[in-house]
N, C-alpha and C. Protein backbone atom coordinates (compact mmCIF):
# COMPACT_ATOMS: atom_id res chain seq x y z
N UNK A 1 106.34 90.66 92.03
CA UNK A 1 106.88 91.92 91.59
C UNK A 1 105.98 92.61 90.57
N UNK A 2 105.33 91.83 89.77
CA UNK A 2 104.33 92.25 88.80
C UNK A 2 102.91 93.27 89.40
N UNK A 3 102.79 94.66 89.12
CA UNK A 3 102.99 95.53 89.51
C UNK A 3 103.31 96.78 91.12
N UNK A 4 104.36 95.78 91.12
CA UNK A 4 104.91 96.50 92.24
C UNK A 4 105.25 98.03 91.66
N UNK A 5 104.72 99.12 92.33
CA UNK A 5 105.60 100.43 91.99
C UNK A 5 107.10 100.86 91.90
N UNK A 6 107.51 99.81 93.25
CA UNK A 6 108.99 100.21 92.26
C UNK A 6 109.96 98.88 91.86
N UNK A 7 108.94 98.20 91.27
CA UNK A 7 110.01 96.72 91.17
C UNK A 7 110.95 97.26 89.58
N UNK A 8 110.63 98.69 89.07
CA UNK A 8 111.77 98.99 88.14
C UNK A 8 112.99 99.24 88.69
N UNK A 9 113.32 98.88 89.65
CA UNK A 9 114.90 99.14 90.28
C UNK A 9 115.27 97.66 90.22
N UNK A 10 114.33 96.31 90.25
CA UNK A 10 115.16 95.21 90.16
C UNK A 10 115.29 95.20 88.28
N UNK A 11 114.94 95.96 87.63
CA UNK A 11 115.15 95.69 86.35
C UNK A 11 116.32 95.15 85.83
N UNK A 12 117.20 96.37 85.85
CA UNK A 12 118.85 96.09 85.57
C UNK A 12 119.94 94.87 86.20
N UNK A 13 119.45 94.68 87.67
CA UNK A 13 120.36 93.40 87.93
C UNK A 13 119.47 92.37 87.66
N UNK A 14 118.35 92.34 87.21
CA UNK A 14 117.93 90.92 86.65
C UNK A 14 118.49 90.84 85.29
N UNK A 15 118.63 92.13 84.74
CA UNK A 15 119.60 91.70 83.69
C UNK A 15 120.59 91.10 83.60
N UNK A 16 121.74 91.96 84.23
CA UNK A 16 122.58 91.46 84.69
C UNK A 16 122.84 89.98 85.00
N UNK A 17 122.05 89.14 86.03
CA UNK A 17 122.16 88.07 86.43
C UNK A 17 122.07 87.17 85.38
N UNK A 18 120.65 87.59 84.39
CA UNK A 18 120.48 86.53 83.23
C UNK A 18 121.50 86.54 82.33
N UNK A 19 122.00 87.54 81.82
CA UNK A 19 123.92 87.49 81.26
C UNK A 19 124.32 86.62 81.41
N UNK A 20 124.75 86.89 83.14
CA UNK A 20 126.01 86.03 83.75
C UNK A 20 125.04 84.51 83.65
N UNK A 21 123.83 84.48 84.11
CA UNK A 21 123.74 82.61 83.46
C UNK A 21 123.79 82.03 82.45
N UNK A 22 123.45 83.19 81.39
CA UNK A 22 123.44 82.76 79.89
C UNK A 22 125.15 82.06 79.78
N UNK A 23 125.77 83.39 80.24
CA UNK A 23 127.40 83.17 80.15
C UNK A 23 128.19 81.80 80.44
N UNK A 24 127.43 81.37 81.84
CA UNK A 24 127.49 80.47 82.55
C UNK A 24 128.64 80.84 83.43
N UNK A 25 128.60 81.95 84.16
CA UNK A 25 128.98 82.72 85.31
C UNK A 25 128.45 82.35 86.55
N UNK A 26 129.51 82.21 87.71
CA UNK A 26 129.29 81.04 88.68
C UNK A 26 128.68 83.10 89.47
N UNK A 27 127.34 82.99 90.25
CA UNK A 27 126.87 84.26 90.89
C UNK A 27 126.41 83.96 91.83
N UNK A 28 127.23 84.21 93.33
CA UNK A 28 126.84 84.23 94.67
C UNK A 28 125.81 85.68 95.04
N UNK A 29 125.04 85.61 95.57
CA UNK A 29 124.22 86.34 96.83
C UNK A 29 123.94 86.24 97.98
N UNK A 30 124.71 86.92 98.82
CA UNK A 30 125.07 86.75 99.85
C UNK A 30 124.57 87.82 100.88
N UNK A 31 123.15 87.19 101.62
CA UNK A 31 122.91 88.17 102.70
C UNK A 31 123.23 88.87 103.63
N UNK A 32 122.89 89.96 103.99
CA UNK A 32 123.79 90.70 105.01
C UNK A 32 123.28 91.01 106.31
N UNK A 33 123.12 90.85 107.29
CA UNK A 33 122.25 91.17 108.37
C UNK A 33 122.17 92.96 108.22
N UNK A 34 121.00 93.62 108.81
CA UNK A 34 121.11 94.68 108.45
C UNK A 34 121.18 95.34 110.11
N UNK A 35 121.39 96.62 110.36
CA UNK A 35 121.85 97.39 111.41
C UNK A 35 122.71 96.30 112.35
N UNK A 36 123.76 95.56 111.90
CA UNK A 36 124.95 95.48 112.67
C UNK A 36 126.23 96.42 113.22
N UNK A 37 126.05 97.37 112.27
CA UNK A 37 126.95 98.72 112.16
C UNK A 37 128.28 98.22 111.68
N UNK A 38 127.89 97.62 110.13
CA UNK A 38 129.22 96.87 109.65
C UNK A 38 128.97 98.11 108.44
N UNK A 39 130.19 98.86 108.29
CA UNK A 39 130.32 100.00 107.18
C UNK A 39 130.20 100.12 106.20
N UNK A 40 130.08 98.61 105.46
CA UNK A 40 129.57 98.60 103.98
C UNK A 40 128.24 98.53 104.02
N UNK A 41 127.52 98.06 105.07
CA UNK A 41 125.99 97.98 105.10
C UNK A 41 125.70 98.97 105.58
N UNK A 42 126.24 99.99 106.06
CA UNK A 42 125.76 101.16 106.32
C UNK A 42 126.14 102.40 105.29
N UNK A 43 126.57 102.33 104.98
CA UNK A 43 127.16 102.69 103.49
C UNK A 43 125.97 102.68 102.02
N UNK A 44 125.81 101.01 102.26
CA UNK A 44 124.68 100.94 101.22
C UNK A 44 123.61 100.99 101.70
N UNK A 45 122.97 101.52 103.21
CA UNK A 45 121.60 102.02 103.47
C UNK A 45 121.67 103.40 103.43
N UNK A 46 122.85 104.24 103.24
CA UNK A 46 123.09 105.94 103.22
C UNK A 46 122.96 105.73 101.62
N UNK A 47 122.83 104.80 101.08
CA UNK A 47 123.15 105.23 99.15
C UNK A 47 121.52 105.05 98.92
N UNK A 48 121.54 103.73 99.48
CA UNK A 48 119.72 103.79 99.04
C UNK A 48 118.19 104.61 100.12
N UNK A 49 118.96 105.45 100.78
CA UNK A 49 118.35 106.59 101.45
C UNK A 49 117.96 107.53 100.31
N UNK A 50 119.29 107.73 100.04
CA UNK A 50 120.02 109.08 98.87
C UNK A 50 118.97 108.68 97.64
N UNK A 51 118.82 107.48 97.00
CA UNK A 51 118.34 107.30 95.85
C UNK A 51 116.69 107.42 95.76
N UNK A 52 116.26 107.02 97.31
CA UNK A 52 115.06 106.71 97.14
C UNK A 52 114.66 108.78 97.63
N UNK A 53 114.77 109.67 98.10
CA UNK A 53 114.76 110.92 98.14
C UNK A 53 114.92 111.52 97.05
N UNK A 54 115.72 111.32 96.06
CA UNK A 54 116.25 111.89 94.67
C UNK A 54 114.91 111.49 93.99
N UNK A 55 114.94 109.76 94.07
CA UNK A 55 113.18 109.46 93.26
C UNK A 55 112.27 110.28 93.08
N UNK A 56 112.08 110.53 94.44
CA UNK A 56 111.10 111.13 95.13
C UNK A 56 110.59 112.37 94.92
N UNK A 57 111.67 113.31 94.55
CA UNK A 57 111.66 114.52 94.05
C UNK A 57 111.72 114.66 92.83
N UNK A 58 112.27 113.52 92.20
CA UNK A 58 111.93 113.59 90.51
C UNK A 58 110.49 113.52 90.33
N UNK A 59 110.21 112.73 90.58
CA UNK A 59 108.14 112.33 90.76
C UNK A 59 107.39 113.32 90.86
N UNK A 60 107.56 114.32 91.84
CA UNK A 60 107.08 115.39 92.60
C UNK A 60 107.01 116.34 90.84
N UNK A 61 108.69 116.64 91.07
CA UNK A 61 108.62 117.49 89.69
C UNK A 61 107.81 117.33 88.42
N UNK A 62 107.98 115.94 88.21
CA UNK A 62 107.24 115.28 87.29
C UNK A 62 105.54 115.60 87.07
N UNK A 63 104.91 115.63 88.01
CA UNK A 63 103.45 115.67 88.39
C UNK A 63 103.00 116.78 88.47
N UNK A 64 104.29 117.71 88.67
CA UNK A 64 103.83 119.64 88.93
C UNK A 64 103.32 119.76 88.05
C-alpha cells in the first residue's frame, strides 16, 4: 500500500479495526462475490462509483 495513490481511503478503517483490537473486539470480514446481482453489493459498487467520480472532480478542480 506504501505509495499507492489511493491507499488514503484504507486510512480510516484501519483505524477503525486497530480500536476494535486494541478494545479486544471480536471483527469478522467477510467476502462478497462481486456481480452476483445481490443488492447490497450492488448498492456498494453504485456508492463507490459515486465516490470515486466525486474524487475525481475534486482533483481536477484542485489542479485548475
Amino acid at each position: 500500500m506504501v505509495g499507492a495513490t489511493d491507499a488514503d481511503i484504507l486510512a480510516a478503517p484501519i483505524e477503525i479495526l486497530r480500536k476494535r483490537i486494541a478494545a479486544g473486539t471480536a471483527t469478522f470480514l467477510v467476502k462478497v462475490e462481486a456481480h452476483r446481482e445481490e443488492p447490497a453489493n450492488e448498492g456498494a459498487d453504485m456508492l463507490a462509483d459515486k465516490a470515486i467520480q466525486i474524487r475525481r472532480i475534486r482533483l481536477f478542480q484542485i489542479r485548475r
